[in-house]
PDB file of N, CA and C in Angstrom:
ATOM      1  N   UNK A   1      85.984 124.899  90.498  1.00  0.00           N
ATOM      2  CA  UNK A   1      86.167 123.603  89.886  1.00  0.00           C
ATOM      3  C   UNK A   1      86.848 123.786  88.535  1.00  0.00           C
ATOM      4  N   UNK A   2      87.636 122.896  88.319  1.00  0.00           N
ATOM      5  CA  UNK A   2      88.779 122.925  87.348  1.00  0.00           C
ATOM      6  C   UNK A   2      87.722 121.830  86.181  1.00  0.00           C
ATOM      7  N   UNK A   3      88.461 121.869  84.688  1.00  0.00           N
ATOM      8  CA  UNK A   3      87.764 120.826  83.768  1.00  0.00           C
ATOM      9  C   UNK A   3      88.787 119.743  83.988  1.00  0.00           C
ATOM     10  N   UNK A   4      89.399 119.409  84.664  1.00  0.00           N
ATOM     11  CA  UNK A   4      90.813 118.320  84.897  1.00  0.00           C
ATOM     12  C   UNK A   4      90.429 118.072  85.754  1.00  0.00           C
ATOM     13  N   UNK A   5      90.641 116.592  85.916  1.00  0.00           N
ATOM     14  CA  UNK A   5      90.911 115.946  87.533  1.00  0.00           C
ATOM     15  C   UNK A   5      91.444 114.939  87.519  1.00  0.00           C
ATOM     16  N   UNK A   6      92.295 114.451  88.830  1.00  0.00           N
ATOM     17  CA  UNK A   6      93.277 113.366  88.426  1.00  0.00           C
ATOM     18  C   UNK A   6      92.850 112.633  90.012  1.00  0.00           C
ATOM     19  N   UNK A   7      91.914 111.466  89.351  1.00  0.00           N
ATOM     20  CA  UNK A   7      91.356 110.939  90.464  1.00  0.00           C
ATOM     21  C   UNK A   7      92.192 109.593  91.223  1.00  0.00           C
ATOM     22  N   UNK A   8      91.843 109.333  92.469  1.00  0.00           N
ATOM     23  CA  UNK A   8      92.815 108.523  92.643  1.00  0.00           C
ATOM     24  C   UNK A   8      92.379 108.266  94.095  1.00  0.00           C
ATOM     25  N   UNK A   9      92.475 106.675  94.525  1.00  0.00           N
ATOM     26  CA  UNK A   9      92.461 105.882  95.996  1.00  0.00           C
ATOM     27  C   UNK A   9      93.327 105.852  96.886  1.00  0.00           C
ATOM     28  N   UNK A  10      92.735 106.083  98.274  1.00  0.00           N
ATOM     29  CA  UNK A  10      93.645 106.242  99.240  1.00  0.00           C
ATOM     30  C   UNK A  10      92.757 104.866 100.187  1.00  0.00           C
ATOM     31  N   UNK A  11      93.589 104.210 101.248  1.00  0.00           N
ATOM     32  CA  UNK A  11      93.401 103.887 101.811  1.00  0.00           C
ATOM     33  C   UNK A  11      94.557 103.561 103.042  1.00  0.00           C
ATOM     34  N   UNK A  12      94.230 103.031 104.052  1.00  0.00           N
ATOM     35  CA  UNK A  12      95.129 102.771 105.220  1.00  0.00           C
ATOM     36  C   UNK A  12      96.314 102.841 105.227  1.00  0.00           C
ATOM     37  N   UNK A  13      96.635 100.981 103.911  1.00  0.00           N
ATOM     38  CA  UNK A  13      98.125 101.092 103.635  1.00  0.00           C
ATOM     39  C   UNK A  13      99.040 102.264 103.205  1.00  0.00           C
ATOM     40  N   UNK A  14      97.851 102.741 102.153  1.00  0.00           N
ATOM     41  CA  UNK A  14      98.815 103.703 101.497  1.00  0.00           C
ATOM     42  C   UNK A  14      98.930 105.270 102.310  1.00  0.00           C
ATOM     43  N   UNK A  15      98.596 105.411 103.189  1.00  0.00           N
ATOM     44  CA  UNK A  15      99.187 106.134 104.032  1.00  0.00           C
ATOM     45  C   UNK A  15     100.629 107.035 103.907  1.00  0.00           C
ATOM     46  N   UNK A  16     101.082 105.577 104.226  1.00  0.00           N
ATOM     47  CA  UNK A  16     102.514 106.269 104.237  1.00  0.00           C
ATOM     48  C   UNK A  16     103.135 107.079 103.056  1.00  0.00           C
ATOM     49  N   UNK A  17     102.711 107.007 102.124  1.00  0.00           N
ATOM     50  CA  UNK A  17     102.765 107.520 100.871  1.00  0.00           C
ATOM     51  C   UNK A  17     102.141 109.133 100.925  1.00  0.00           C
ATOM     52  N   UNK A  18     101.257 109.465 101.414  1.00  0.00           N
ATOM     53  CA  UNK A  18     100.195 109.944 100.619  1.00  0.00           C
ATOM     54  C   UNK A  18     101.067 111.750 100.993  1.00  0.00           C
ATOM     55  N   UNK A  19     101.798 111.562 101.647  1.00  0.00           N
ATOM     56  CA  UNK A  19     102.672 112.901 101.998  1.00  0.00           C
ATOM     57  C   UNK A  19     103.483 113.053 100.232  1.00  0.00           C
ATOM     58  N   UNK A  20     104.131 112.026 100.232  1.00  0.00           N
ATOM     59  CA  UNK A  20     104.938 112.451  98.854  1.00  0.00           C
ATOM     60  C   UNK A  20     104.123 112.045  97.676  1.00  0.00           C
ATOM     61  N   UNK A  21     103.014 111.741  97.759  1.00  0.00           N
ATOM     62  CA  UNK A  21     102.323 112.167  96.492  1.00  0.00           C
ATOM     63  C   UNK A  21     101.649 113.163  96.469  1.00  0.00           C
ATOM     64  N   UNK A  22     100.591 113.321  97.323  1.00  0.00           N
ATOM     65  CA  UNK A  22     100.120 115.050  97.455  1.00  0.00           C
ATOM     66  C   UNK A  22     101.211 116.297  97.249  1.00  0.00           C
ATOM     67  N   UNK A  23     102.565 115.733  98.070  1.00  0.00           N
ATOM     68  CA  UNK A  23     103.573 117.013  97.371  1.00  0.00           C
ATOM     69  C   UNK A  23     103.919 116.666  95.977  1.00  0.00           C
ATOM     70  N   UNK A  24     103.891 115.950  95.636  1.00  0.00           N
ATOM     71  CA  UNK A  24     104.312 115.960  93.782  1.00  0.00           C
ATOM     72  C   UNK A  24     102.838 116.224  92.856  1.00  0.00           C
ATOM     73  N   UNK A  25     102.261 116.163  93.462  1.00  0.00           N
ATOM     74  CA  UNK A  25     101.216 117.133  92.544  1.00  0.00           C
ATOM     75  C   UNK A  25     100.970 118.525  92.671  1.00  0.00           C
ATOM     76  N   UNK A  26     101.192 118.967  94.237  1.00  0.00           N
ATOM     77  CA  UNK A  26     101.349 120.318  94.524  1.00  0.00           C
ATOM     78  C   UNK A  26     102.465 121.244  93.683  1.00  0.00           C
ATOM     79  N   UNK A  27     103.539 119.996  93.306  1.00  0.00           N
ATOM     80  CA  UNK A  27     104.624 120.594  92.819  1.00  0.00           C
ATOM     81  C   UNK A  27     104.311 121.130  91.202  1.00  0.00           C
ATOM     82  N   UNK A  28     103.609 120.008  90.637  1.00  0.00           N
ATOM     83  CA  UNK A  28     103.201 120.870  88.944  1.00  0.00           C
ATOM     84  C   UNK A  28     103.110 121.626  88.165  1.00  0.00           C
ATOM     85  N   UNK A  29     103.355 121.825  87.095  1.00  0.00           N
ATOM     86  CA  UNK A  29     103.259 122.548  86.883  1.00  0.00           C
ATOM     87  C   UNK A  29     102.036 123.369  86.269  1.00  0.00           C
ATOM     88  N   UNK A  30     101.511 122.190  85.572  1.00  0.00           N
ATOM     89  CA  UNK A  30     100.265 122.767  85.483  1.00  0.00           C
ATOM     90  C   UNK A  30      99.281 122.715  87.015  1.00  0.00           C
ATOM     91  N   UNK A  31      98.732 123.727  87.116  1.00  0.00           N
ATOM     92  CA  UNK A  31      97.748 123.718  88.316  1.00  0.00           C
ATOM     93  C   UNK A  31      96.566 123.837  88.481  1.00  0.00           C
ATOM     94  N   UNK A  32      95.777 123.903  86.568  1.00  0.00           N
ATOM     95  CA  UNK A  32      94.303 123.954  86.579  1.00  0.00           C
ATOM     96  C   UNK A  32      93.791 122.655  86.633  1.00  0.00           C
ATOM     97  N   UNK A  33      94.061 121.865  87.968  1.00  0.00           N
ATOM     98  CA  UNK A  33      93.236 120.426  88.445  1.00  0.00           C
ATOM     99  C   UNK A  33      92.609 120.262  89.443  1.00  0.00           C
ATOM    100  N   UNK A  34      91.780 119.681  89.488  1.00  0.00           N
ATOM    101  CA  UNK A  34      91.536 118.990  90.669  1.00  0.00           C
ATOM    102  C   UNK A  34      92.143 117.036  91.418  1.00  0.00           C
ATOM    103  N   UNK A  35      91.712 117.359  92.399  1.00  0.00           N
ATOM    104  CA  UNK A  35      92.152 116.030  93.036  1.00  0.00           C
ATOM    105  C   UNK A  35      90.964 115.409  93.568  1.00  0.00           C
ATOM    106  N   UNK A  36      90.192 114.119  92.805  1.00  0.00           N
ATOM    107  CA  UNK A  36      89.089 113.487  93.364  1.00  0.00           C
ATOM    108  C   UNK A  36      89.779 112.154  94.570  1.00  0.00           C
ATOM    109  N   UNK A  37      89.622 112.269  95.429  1.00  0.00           N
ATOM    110  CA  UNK A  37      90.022 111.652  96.580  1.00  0.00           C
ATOM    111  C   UNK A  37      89.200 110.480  96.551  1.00  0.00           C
ATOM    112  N   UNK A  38      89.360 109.121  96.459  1.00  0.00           N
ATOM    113  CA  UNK A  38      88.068 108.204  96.607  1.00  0.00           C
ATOM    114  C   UNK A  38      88.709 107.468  98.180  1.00  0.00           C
ATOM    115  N   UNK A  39      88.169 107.792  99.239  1.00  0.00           N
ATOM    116  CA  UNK A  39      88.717 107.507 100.575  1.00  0.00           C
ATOM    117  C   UNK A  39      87.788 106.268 101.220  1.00  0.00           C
ATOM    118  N   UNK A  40      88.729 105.093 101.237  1.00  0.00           N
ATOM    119  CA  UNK A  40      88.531 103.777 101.467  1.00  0.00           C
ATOM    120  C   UNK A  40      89.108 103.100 102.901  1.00  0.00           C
ATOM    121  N   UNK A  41      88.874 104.193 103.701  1.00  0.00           N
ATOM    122  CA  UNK A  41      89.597 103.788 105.255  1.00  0.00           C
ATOM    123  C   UNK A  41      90.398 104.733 105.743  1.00  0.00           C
ATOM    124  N   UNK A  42      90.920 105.919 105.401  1.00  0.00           N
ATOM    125  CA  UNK A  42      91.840 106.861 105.811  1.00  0.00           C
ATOM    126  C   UNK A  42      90.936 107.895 106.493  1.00  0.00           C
ATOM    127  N   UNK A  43      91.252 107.737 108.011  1.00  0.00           N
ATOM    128  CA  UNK A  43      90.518 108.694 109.060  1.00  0.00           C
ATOM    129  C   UNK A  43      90.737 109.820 109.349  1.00  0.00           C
ATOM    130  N   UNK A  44      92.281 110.057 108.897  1.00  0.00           N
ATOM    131  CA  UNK A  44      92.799 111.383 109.297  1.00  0.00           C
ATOM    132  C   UNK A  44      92.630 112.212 108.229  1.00  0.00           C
ATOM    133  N   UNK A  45      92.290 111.929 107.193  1.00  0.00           N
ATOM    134  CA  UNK A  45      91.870 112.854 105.707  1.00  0.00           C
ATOM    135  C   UNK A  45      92.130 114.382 105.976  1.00  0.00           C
ATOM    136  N   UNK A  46      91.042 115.253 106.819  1.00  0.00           N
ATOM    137  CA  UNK A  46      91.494 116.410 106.787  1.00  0.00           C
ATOM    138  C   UNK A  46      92.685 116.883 107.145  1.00  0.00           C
ATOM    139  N   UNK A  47      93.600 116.259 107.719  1.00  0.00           N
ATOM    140  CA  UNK A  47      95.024 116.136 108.376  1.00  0.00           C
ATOM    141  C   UNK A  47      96.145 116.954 106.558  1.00  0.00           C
ATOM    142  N   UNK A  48      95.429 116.119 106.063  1.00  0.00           N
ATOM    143  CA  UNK A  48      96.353 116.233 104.379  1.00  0.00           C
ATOM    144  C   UNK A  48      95.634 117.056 103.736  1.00  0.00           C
ATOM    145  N   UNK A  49      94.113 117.835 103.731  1.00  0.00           N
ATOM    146  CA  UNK A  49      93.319 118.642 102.667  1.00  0.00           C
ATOM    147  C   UNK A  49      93.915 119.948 103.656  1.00  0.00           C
ATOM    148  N   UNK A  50      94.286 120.092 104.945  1.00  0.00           N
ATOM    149  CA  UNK A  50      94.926 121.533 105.167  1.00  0.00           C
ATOM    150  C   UNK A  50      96.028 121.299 105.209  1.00  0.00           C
ATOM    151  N   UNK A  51      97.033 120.320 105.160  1.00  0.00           N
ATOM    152  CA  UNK A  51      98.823 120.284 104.852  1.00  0.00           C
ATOM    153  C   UNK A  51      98.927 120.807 103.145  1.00  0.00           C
ATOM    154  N   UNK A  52      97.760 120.487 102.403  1.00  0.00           N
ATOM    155  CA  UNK A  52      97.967 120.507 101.083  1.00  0.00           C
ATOM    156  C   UNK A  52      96.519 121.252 100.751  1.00  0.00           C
ATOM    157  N   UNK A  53      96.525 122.518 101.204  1.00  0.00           N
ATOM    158  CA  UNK A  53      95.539 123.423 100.824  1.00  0.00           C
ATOM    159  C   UNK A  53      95.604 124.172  99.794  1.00  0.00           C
ATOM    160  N   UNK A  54      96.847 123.794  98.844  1.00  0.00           N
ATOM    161  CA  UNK A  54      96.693 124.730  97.366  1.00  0.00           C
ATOM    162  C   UNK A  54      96.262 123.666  96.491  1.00  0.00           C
ATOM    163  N   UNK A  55      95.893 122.554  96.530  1.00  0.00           N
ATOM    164  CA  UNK A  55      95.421 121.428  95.936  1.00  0.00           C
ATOM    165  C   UNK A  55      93.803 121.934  96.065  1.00  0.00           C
ATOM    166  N   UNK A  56      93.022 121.356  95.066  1.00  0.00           N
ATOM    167  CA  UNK A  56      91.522 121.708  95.216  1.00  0.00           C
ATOM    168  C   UNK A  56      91.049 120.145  95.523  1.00  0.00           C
ATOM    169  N   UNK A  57      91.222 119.339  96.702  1.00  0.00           N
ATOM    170  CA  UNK A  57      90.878 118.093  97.050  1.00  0.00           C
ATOM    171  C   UNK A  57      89.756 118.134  97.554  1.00  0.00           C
ATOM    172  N   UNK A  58      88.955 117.070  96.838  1.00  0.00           N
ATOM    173  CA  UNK A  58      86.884 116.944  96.585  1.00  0.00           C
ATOM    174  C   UNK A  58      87.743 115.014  97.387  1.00  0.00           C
ATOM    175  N   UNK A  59      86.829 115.124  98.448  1.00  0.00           N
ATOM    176  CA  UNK A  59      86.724 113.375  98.896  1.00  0.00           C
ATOM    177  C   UNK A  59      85.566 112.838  98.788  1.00  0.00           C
ATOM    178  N   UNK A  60      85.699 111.721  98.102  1.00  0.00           N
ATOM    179  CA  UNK A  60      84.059 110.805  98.355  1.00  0.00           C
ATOM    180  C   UNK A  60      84.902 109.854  99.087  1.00  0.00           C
ATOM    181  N   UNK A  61      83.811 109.226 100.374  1.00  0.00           N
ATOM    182  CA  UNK A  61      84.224 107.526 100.501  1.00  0.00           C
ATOM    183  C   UNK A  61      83.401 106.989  99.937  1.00  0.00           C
ATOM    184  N   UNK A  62      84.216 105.455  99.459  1.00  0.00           N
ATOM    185  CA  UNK A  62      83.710 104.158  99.627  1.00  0.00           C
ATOM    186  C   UNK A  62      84.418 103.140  99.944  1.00  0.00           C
ATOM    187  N   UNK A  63      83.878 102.493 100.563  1.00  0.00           N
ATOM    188  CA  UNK A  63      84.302 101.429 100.893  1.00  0.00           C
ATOM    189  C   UNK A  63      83.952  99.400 100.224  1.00  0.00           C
ATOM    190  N   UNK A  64      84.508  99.210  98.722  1.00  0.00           N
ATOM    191  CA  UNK A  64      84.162  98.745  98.034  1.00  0.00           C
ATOM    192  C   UNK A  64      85.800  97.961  98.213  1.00  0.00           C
ATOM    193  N   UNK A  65      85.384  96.940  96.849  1.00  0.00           N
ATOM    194  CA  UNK A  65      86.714  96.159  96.053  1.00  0.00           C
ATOM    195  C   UNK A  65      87.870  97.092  95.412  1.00  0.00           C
ATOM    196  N   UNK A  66      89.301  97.346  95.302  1.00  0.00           N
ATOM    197  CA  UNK A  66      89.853  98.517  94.684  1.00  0.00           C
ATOM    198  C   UNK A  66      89.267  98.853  93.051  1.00  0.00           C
ATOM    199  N   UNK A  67      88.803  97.926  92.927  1.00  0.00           N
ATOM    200  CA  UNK A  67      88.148  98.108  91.115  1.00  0.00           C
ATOM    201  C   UNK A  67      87.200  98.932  91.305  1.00  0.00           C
ATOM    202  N   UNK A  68      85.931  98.281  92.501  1.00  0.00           N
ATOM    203  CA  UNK A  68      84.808  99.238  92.339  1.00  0.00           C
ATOM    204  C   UNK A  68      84.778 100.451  93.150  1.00  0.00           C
ATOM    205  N   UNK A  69      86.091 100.883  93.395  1.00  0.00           N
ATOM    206  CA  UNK A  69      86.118 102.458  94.038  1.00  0.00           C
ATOM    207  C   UNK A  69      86.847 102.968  93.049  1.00  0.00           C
ATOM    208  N   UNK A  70      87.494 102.326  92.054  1.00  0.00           N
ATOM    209  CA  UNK A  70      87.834 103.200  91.026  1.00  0.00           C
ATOM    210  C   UNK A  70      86.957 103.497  89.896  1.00  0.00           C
ATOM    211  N   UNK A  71      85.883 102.591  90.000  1.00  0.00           N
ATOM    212  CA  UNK A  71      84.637 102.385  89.222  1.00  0.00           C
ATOM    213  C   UNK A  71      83.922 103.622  89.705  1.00  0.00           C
ATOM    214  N   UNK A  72      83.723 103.950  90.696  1.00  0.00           N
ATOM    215  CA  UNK A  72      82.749 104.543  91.689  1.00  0.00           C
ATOM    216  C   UNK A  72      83.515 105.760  91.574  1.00  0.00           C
ATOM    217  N   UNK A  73      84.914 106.421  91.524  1.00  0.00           N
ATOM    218  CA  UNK A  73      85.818 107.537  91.539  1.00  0.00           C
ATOM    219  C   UNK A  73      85.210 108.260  89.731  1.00  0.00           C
ATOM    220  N   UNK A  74      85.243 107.325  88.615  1.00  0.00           N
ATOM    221  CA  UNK A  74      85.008 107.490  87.155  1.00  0.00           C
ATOM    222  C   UNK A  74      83.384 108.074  87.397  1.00  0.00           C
ATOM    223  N   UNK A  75      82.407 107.213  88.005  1.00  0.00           N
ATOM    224  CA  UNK A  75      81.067 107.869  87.779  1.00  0.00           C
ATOM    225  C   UNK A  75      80.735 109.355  88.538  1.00  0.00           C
ATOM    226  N   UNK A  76      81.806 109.543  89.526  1.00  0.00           N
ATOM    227  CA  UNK A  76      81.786 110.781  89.955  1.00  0.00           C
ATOM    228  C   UNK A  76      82.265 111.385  89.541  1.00  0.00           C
ATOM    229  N   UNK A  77      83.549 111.689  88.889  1.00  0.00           N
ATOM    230  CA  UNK A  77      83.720 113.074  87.883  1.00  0.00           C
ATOM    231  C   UNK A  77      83.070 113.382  86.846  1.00  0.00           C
ATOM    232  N   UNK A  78      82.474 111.990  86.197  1.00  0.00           N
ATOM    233  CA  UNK A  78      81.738 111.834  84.969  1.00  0.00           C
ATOM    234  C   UNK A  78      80.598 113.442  85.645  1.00  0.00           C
ATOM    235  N   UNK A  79      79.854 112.608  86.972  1.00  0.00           N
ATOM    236  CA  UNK A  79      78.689 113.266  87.310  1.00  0.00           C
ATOM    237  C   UNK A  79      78.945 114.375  87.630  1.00  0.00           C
ATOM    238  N   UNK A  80      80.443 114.984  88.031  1.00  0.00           N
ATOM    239  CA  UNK A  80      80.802 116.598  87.616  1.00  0.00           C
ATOM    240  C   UNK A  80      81.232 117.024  86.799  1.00  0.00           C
ATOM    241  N   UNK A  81      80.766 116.873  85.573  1.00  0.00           N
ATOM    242  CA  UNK A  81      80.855 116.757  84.391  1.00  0.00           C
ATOM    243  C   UNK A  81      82.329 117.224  83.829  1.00  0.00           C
ATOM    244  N   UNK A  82      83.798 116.570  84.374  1.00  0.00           N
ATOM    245  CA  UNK A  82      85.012 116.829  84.181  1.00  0.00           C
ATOM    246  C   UNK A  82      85.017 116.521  82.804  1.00  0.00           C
ATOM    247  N   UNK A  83      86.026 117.550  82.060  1.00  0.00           N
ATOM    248  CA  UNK A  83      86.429 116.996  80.825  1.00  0.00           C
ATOM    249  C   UNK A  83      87.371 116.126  80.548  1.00  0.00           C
ATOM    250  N   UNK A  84      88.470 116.064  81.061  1.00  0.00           N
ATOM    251  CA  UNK A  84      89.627 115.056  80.805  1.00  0.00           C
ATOM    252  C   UNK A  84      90.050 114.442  82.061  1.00  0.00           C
ATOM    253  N   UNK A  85      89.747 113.220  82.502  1.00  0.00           N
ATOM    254  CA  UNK A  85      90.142 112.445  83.460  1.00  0.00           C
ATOM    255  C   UNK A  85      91.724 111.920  83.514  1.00  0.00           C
ATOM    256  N   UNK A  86      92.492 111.876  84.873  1.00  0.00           N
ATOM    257  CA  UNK A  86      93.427 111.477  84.365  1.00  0.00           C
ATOM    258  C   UNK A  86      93.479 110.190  86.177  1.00  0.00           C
ATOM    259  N   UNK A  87      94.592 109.516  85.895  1.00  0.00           N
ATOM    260  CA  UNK A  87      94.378 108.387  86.966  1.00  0.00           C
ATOM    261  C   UNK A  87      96.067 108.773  87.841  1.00  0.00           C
ATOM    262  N   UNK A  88      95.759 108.599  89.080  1.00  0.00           N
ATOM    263  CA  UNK A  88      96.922 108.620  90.171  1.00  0.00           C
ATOM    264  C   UNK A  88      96.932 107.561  91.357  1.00  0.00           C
ATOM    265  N   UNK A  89      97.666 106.361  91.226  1.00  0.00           N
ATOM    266  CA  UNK A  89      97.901 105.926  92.948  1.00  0.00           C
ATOM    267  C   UNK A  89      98.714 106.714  93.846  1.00  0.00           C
ATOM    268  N   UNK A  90      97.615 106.460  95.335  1.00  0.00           N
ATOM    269  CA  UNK A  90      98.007 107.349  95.770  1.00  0.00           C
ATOM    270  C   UNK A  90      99.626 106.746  96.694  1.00  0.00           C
ATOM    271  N   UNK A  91      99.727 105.571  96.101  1.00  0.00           N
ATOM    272  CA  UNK A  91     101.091 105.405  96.613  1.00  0.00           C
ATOM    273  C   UNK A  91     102.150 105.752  95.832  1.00  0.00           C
ATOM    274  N   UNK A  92     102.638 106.143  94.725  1.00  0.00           N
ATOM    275  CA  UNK A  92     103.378 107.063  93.896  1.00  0.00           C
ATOM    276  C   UNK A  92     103.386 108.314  93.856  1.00  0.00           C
ATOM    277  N   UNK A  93     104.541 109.144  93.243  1.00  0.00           N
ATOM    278  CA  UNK A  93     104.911 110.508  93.373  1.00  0.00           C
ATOM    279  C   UNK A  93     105.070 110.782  91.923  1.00  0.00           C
ATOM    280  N   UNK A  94     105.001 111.656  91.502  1.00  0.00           N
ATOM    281  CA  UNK A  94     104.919 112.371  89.831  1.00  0.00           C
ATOM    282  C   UNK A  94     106.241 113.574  89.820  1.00  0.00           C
ATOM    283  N   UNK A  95     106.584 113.315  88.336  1.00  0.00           N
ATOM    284  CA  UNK A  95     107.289 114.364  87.827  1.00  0.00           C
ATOM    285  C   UNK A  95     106.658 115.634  87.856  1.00  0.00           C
ATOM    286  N   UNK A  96     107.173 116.990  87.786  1.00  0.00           N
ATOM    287  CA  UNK A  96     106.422 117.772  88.053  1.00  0.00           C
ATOM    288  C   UNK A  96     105.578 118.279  86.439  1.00  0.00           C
ATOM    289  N   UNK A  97     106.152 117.337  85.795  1.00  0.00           N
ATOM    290  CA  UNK A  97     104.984 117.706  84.353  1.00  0.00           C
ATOM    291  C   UNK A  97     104.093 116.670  84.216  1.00  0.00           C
ATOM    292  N   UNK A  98     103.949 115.624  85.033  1.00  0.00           N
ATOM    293  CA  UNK A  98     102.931 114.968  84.618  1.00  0.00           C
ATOM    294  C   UNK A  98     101.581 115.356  84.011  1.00  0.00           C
ATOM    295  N   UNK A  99     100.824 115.880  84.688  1.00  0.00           N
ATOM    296  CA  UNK A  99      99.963 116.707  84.495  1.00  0.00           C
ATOM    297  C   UNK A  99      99.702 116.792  83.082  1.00  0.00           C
ATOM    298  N   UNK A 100     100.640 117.749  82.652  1.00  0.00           N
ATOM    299  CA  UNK A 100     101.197 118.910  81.835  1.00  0.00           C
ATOM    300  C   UNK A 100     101.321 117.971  80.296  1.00  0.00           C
ATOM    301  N   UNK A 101     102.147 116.660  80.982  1.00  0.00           N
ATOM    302  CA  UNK A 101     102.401 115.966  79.409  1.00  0.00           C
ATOM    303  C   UNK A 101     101.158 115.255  79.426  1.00  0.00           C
ATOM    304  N   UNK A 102     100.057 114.791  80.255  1.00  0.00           N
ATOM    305  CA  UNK A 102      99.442 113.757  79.723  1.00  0.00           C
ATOM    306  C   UNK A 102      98.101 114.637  79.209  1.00  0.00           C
ATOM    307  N   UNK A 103      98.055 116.147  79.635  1.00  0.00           N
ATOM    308  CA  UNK A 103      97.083 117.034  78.474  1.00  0.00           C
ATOM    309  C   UNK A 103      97.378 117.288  77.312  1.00  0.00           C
ATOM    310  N   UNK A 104      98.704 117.033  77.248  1.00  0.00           N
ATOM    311  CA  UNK A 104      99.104 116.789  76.046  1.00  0.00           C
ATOM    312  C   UNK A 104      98.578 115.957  75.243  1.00  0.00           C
ATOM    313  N   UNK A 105      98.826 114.878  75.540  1.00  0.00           N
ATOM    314  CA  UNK A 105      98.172 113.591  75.124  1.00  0.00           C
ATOM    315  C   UNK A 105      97.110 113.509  74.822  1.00  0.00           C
ATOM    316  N   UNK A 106      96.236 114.083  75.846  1.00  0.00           N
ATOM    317  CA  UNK A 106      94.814 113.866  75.720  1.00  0.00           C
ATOM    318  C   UNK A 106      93.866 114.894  74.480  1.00  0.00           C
ATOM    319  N   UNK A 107      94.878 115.896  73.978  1.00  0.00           N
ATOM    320  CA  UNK A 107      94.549 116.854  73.433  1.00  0.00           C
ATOM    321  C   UNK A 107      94.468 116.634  71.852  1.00  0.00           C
ATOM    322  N   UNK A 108      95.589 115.628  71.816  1.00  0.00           N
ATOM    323  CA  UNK A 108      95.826 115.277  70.611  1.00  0.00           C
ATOM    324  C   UNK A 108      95.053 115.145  69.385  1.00  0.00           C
ATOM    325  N   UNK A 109      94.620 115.250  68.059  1.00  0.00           N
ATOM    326  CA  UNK A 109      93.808 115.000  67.341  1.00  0.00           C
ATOM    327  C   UNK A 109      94.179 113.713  66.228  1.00  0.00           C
TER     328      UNK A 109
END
């Protein structure tokens, strides 16, 4: 387990997506993260945790409102006691520094 995680909802629709966002995080450059999966209807899940097995992907479901699975995604890293949270839909794709610049950010004093 990494002190980073960049949590983020999947469900049905976003499907079609979830190929080119899992590869743009694979792509990063930084790679000390994790990926909290909050899975809201997506059946084939393990289909993408072995296409994208250099990713360290942790899934919870729920099946809630999109607020309260992102509500529900926050009290679970909290409860693995992550240090710097960061947020991803899983229908978008990232630069390969995302990561990278927003520890930046977060580091800041």
């Amino acid at each position: 387990m990494n002190s980073i995680v960049l949590i983020t909802t999947i469900f049905p629709a976003s499907e079609k997506y979830l190929d080119d966002f899992f590869l743009s995080l694979e792509n990063q450059i930084e790679k000390k993260f994790d990926v909290l999966v909050i899975n809201d209807g997506v059946d084939n899940i393990i289909f993408y945790f072995k296409k994208y097995s250099s990713l360290n992907l942790i899934e919870f479901k729920s099946h809630q409102s999109p607020a309260k699975n992102r509500e529900f995604g926050i009290k679970k890293a909290k409860e693995l006691k992550y240090k710097k949270l960061l947020w991803g839909d899983s229908d978008d794709f990232f630069p390969n520094n995302r990561i990278s610049e927003i520890i930046k950010l977060l580091t800041i004093h």
